[in-house]
Protein backbone atom coordinates (compact mmCIF):
# COMPACT_ATOMS: atom_id res chain seq x y z
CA UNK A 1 121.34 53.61 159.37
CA UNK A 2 118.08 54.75 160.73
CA UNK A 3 119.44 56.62 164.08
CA UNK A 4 121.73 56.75 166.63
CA UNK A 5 119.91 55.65 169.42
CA UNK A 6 118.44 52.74 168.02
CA UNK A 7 120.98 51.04 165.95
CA UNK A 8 124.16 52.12 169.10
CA UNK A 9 122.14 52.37 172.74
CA UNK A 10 123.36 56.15 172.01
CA UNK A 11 121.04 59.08 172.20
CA UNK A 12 120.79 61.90 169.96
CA UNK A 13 121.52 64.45 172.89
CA UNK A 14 124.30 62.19 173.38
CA UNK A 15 125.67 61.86 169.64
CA UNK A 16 124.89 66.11 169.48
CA UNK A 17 127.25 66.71 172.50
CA UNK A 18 129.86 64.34 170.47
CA UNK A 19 129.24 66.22 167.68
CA UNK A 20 129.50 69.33 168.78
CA UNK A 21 132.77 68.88 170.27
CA UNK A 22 131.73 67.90 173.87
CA UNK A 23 130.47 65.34 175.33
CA UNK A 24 128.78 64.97 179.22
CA UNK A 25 130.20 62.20 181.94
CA UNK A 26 127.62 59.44 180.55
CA UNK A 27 128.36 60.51 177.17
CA UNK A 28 132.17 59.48 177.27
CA UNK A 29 131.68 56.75 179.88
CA UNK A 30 129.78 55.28 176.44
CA UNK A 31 132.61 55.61 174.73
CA UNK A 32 134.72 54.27 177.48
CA UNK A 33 132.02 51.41 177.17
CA UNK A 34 131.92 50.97 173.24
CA UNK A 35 135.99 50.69 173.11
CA UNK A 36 135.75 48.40 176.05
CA UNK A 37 134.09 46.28 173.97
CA UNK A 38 136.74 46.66 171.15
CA UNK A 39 139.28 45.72 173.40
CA UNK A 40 137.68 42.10 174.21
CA UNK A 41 136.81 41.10 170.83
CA UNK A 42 141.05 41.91 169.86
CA UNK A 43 141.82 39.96 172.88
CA UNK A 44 139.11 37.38 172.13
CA UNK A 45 141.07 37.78 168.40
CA UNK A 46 144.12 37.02 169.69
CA UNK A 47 143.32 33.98 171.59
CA UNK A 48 141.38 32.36 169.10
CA UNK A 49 144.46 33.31 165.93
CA UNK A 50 147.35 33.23 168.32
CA UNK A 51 150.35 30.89 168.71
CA UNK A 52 149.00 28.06 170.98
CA UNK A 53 151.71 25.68 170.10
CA UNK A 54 154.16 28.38 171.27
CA UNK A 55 154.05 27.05 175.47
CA UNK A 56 154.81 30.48 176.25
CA UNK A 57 151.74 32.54 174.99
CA UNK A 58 149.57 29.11 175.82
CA UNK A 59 150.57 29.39 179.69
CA UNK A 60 149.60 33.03 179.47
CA UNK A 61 146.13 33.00 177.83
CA UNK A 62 145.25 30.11 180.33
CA UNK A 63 146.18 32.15 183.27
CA UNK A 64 144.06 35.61 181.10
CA UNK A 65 141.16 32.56 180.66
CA UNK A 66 141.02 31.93 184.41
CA UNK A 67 141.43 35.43 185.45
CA UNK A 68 138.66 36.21 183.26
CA UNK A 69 136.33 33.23 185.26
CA UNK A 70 137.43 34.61 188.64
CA UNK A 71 138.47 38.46 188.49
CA UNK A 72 136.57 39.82 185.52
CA UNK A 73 137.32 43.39 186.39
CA UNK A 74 140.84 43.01 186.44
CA UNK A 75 141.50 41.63 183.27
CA UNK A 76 139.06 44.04 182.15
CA UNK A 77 141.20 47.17 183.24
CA UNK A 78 144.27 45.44 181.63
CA UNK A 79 142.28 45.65 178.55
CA UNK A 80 141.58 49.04 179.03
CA UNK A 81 144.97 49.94 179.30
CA UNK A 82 145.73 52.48 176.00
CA UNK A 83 148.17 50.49 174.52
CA UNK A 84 146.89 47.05 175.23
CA UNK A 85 145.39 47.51 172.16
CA UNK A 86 148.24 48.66 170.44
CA UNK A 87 150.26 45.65 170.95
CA UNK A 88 147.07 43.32 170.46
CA UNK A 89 146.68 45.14 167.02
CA UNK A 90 150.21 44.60 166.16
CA UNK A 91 150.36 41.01 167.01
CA UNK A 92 146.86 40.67 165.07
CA UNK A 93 148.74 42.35 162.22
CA UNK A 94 152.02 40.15 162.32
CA UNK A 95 149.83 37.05 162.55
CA UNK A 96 147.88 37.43 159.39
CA UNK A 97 151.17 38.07 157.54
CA UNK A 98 152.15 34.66 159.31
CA UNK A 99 154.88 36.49 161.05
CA UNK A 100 155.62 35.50 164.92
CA UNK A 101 157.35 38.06 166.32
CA UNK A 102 158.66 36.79 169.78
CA UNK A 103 158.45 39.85 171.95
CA UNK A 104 154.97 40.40 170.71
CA UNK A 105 153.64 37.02 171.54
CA UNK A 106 155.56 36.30 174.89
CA UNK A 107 153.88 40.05 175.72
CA UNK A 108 150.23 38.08 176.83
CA UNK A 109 152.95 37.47 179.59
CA UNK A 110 152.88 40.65 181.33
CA UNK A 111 149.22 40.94 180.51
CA UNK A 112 147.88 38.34 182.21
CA UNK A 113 150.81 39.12 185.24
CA UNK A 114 149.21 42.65 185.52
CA UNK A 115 145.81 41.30 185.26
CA UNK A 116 146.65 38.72 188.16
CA UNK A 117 148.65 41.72 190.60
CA UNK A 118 145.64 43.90 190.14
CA UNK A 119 143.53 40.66 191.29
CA UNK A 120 145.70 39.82 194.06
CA UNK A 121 145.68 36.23 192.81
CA UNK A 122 148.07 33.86 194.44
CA UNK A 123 149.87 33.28 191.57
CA UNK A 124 153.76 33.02 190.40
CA UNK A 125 153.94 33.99 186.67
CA UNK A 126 156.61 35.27 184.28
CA UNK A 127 157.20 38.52 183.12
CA UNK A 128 159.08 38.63 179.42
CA UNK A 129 162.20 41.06 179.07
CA UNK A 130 163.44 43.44 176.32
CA UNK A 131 166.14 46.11 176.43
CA UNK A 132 166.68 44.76 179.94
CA UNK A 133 163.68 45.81 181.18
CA UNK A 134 160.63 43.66 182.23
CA UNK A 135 157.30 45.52 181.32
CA UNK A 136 154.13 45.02 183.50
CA UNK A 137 151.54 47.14 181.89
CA UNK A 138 149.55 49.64 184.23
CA UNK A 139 152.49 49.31 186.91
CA UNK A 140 155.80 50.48 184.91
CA UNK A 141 158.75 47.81 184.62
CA UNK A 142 160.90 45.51 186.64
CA UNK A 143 164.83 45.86 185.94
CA UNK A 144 166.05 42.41 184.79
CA UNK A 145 168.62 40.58 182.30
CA UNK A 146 166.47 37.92 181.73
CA UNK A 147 162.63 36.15 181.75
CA UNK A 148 161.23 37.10 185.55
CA UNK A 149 159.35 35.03 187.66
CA UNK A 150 156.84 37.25 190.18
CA UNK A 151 154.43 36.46 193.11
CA UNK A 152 151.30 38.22 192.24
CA UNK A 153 149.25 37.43 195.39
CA UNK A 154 151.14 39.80 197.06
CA UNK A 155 149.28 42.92 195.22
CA UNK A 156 152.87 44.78 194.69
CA UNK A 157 156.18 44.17 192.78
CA UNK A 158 159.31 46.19 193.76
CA UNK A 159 159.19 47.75 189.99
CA UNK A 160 162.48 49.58 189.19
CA UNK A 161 160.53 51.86 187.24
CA UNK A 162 156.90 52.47 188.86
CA UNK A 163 154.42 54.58 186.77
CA UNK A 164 153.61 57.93 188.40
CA UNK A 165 150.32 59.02 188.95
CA UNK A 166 148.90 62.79 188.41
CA UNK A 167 145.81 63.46 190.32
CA UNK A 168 143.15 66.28 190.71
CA UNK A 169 140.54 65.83 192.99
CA UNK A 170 139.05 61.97 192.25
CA UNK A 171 140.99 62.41 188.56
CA UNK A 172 144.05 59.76 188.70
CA UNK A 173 145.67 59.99 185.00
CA UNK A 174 148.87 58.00 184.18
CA UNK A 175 152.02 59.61 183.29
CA UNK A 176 153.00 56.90 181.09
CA UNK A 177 156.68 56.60 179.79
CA UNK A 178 157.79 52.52 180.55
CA UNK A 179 155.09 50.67 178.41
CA UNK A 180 157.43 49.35 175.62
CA UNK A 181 153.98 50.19 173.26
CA UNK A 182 153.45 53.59 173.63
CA UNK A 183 155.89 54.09 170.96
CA UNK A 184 154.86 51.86 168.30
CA UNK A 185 152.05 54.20 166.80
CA UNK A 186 154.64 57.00 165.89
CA UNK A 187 157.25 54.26 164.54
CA UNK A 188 158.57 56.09 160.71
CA UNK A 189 157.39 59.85 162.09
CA UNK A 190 158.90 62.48 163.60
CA UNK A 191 157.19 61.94 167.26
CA UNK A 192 158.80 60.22 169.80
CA UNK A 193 157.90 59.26 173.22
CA UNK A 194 160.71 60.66 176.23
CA UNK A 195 162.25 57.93 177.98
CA UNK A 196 162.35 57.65 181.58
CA UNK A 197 161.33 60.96 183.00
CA UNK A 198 162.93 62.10 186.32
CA UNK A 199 161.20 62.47 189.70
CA UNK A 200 161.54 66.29 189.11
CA UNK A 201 160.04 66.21 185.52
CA UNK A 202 157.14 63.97 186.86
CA UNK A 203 156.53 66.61 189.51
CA UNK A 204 156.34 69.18 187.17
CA UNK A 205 153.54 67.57 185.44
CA UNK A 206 152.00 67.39 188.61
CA UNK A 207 151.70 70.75 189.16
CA UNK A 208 150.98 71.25 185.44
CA UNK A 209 148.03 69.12 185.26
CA UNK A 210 146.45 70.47 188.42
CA UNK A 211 146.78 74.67 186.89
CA UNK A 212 145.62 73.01 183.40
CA UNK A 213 142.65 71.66 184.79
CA UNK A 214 142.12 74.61 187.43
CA UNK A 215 141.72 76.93 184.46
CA UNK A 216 139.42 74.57 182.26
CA UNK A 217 137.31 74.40 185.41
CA UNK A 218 136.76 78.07 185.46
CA UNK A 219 137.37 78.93 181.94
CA UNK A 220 136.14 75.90 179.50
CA UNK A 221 133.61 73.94 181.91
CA UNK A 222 131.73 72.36 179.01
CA UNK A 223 135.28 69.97 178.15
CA UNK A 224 135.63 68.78 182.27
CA UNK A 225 133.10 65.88 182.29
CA UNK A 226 134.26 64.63 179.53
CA UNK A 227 137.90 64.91 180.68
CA UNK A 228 136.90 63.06 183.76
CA UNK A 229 135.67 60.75 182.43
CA UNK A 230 137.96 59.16 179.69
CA UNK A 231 141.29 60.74 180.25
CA UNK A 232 143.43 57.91 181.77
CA UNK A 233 147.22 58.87 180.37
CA UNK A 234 149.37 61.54 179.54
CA UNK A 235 152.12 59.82 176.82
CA UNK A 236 154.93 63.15 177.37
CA UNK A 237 156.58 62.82 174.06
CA UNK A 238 159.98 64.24 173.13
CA UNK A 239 159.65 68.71 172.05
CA UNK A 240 161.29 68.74 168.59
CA UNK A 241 161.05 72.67 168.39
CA UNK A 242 160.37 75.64 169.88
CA UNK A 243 156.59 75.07 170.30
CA UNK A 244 154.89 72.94 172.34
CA UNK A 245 153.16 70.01 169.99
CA UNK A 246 150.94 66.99 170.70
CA UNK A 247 150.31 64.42 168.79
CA UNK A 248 147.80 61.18 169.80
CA UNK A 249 147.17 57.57 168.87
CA UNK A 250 143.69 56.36 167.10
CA UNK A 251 144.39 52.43 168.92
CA UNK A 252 145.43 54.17 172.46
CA UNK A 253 142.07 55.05 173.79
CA UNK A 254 142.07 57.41 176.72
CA UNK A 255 145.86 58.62 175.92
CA UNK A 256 147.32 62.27 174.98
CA UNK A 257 150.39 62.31 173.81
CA UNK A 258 151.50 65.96 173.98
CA UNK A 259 155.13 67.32 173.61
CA UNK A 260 155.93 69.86 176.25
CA UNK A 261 158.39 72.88 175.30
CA UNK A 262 157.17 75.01 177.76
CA UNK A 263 155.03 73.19 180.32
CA UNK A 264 152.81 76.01 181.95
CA UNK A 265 149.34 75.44 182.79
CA UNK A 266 147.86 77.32 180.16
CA UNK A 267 149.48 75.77 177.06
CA UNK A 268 148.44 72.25 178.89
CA UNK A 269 145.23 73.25 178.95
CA UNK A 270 145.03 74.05 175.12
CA UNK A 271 146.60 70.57 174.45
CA UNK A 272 144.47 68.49 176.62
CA UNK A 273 141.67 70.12 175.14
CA UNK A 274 142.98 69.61 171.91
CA UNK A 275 144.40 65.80 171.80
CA UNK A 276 140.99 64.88 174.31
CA UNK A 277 138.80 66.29 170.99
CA UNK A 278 141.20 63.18 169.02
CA UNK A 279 140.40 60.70 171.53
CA UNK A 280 136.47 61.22 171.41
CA UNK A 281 136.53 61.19 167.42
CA UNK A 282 138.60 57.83 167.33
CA UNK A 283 136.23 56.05 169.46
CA UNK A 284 133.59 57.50 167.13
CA UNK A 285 134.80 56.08 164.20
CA UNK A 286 135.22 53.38 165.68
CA UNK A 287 131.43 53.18 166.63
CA UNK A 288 129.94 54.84 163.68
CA UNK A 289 130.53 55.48 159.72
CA UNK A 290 131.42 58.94 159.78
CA UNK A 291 132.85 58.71 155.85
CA UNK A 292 133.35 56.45 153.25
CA UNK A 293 136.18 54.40 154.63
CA UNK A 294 137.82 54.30 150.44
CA UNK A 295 138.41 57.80 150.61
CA UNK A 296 142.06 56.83 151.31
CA UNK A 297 143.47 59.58 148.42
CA UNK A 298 145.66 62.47 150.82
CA UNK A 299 143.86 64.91 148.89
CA UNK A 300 142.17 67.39 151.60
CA UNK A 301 144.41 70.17 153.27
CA UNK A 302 143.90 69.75 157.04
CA UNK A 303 144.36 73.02 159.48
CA UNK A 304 147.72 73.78 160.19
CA UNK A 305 149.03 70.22 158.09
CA UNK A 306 151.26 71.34 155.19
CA UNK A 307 150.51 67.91 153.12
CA UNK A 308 147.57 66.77 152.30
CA UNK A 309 145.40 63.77 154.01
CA UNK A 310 142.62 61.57 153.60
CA UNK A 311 139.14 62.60 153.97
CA UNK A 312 139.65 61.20 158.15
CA UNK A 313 142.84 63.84 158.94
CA UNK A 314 140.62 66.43 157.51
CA UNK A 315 137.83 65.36 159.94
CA UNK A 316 140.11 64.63 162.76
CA UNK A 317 141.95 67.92 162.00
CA UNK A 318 138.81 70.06 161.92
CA UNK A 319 137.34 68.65 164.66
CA UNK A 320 140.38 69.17 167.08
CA UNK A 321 140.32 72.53 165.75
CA UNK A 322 137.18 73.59 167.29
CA UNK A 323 138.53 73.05 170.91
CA UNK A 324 141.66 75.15 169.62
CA UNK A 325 139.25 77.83 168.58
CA UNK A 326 137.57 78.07 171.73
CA UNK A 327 140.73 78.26 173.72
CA UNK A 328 141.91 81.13 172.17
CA UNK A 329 138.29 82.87 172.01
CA UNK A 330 138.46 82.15 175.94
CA UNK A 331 142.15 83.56 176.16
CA UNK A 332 142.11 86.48 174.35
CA UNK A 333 139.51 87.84 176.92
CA UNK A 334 141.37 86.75 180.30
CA UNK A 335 144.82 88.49 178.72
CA UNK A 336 146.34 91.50 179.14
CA UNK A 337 148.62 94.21 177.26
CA UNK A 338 150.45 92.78 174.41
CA UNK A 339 149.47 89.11 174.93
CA UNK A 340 145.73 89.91 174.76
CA UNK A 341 146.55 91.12 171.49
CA UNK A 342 148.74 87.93 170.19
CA UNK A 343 146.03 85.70 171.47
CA UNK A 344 143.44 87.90 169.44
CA UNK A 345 145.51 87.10 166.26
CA UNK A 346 145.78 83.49 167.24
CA UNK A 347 142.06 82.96 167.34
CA UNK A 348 141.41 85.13 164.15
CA UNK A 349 144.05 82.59 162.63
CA UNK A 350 142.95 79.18 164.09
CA UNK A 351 138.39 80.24 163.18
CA UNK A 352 139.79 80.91 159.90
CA UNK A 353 141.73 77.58 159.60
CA UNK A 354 138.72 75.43 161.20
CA UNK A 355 136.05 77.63 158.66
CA UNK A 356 138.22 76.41 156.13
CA UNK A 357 138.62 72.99 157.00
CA UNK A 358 134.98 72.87 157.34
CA UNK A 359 134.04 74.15 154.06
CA UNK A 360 136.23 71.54 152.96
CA UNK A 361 134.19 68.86 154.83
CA UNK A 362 131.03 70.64 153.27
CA UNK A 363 132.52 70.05 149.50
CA UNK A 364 133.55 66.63 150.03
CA UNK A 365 131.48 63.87 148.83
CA UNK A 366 132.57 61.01 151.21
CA UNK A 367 130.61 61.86 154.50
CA UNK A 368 127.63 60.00 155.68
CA UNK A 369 124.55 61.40 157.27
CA UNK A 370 125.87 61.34 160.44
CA UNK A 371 129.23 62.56 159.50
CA UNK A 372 127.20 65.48 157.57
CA UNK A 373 125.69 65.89 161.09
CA UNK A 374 129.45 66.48 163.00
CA UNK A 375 130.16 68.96 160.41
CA UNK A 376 126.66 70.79 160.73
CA UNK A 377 127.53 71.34 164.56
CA UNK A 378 130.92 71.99 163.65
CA UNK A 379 130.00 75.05 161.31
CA UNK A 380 127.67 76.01 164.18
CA UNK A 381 130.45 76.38 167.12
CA UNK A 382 132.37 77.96 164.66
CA UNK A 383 129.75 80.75 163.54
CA UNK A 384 128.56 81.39 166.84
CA UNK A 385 132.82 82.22 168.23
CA UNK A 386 133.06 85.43 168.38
């Protein structure tokens, strides 16, 4: 690999800012751009692999082919949906093992019905049902016992359970908790996605999201643009202790999944900040060899992990680490009395966890030049907190 620019259409500025834990507007609209292109070649995947003798998933990809021909950009932000490409990866995965599960294929259904709603094409297409809900990615879910036939020219569907939207200023994020997907990347852990959240829990994310991003704005600029720029959906996932946790999938570009014991705009902040720093290295590994993709052994210790991972949790770890560290450098200056002084602890703790994670990354053996880079700039940010 000679160098970023020339082998990716990325710059070095731009793979610096990545690599030091940031990232401008144009630098994560590339990686908006780069998993874009991801997206199509799994859909392109499963058209070319998938069950055409099934009439089902046949009827579907037509109507996705035609779409395509005639309303490129709405098939496109179907595609861009997080956890399109979780379900596309799953079928992918139960096709090569010559498995056909039925409410994965028949799910190209409510693709290509939210594809043709956010068209406005005059179509009538089915939407399949499980748990007696019909899904329509992007929109939320139609209440039903049974397959549902909708009219799609009409641009709207009385959905039973419409996705809310959060918003600051031209931000629009989705607060997503009907896409039946959105729980298949924490399947055999102990993270769960909430169910249906109430109008007054939604609300409450609302005003969340809005203080969260207030104080980045005015305390943490440098992680805004990129904010702006890729964050598309908060996943709220189900608090399993007294602390607030988060917790964020590698195939759902764009998505934070964060648990919320005590949803104040502060401890948002830290966890956008912190699951955002996840989303940015997935799409980089996804672009470029960061590490030697055998290093599979769990035998690194990751910050704040208490069993050991492969050589990518220690990378991810670290990484999302940094952003922790320079919350709590920022927050143990804007405190006062006794909290100043617990925040002062908490960054001592988390620059001591992300040095060591670091020095880790330094001793390992399985990082490439430009992975060797990330941790340069990591070691960097870290020496210059203070």
């Amino acid at each position: 690999m000679t160098s970023v620019e020339s082998a990716h259409s990325l710059s070095e500025d731009q793979f610096a800012q990545l690599a030091a834990g940031f990232g401008d507007a144009a630098t994560v609209r590339w990686l908006v751009q780069a998993q874009a292109s991801v997206q199509r070649e799994l859909l392109a995947a499963v058209g070319r692999f998938g069950p055409h003798d099934d009439a089902r998933f046949a009827a579907a990809w037509d109507v996705l082919v035609g779409l395509d021909a005639s309303a490129p950009d709405a098939v496109a932000a179907v595609l861009a949906h997080p956890y399109t490409r979780v379900w596309a990866t799953a079928l992918l995965e139960n096709i090569s093992r010559a498995e056909f599960v039925a409410a994965d294929v028949h799910h190209l259904e409510a693709v290509a019905a939210s594809a043709a709603l956010l068209a406005g094409a005059d179509l009538r297409l089915p939407v399949p049902v499980r748990d007696g809900m019909a899904p329509l990615p992007m929109f939320g879910a139609l209440r039903a016992a049974e397959r549902v036939w909708i009219d799609t020219g009409k641009g709207e569907v009385a959905l039973a359970e419409p996705v809310r939207k959060l918003t600051y200023g031209e931000l629009t994020v989705t607060l997503e908790d009907t896409d039946p997907y959105r729980a298949l990347p924490y399947h055999g852990s102990e993270i769960h996605p909430t169910g249906r959240l109430s109008d007054v829990e939604a609300e409450h994310w609302q005003q969340a999201l809005v203080g969260a991003l207030e104080f980045l704005e005015e305390n943490l600029p440098a992680y805004m643009p990129g904010l702006r720029a890729g964050l598309r959906t908060i996943l709220p996932l189900r608090p399993d202790g007294p602390m607030n946790r988060s917790a964020s999938a590698r195939l759902a570009f764009g998505a934070v999944g964060i648990a919320a014991r005590h949803l104040d705009p502060q401890s948002l902040a830290e966890l956008l900040v912190h699951e955002f720093q996840h989303v940015k290295l997935g799409a980089m590994m996804d672009a470029f060899e960061l590490y030697d993709r055998a290093d599979i052994e769990p035998r690194y210790h990751p910050p704040c992990f208490s069993h050991p991972r492969p050589i990518e949790g220690l990378l991810h770890s670290t990484y999302a680490h940094v952003a922790i560290t320079d919350f709590w450098r920022v927050q143990r200056t804007i405190a006062t009395g006794s909290a100043a002084e617990a925040a002062e602890r908490r960054f001592a703790e988390v620059r001591t966890l992300t040095a060591e994670g670091i020095a880790q990354l330094e001793a390992a053996e399985s990082l490439t030049s430009l992975g060797d880079t990330i941790v340069d700039a990591m070691r960097r940010r870290i020496t210059d907190a203070s």
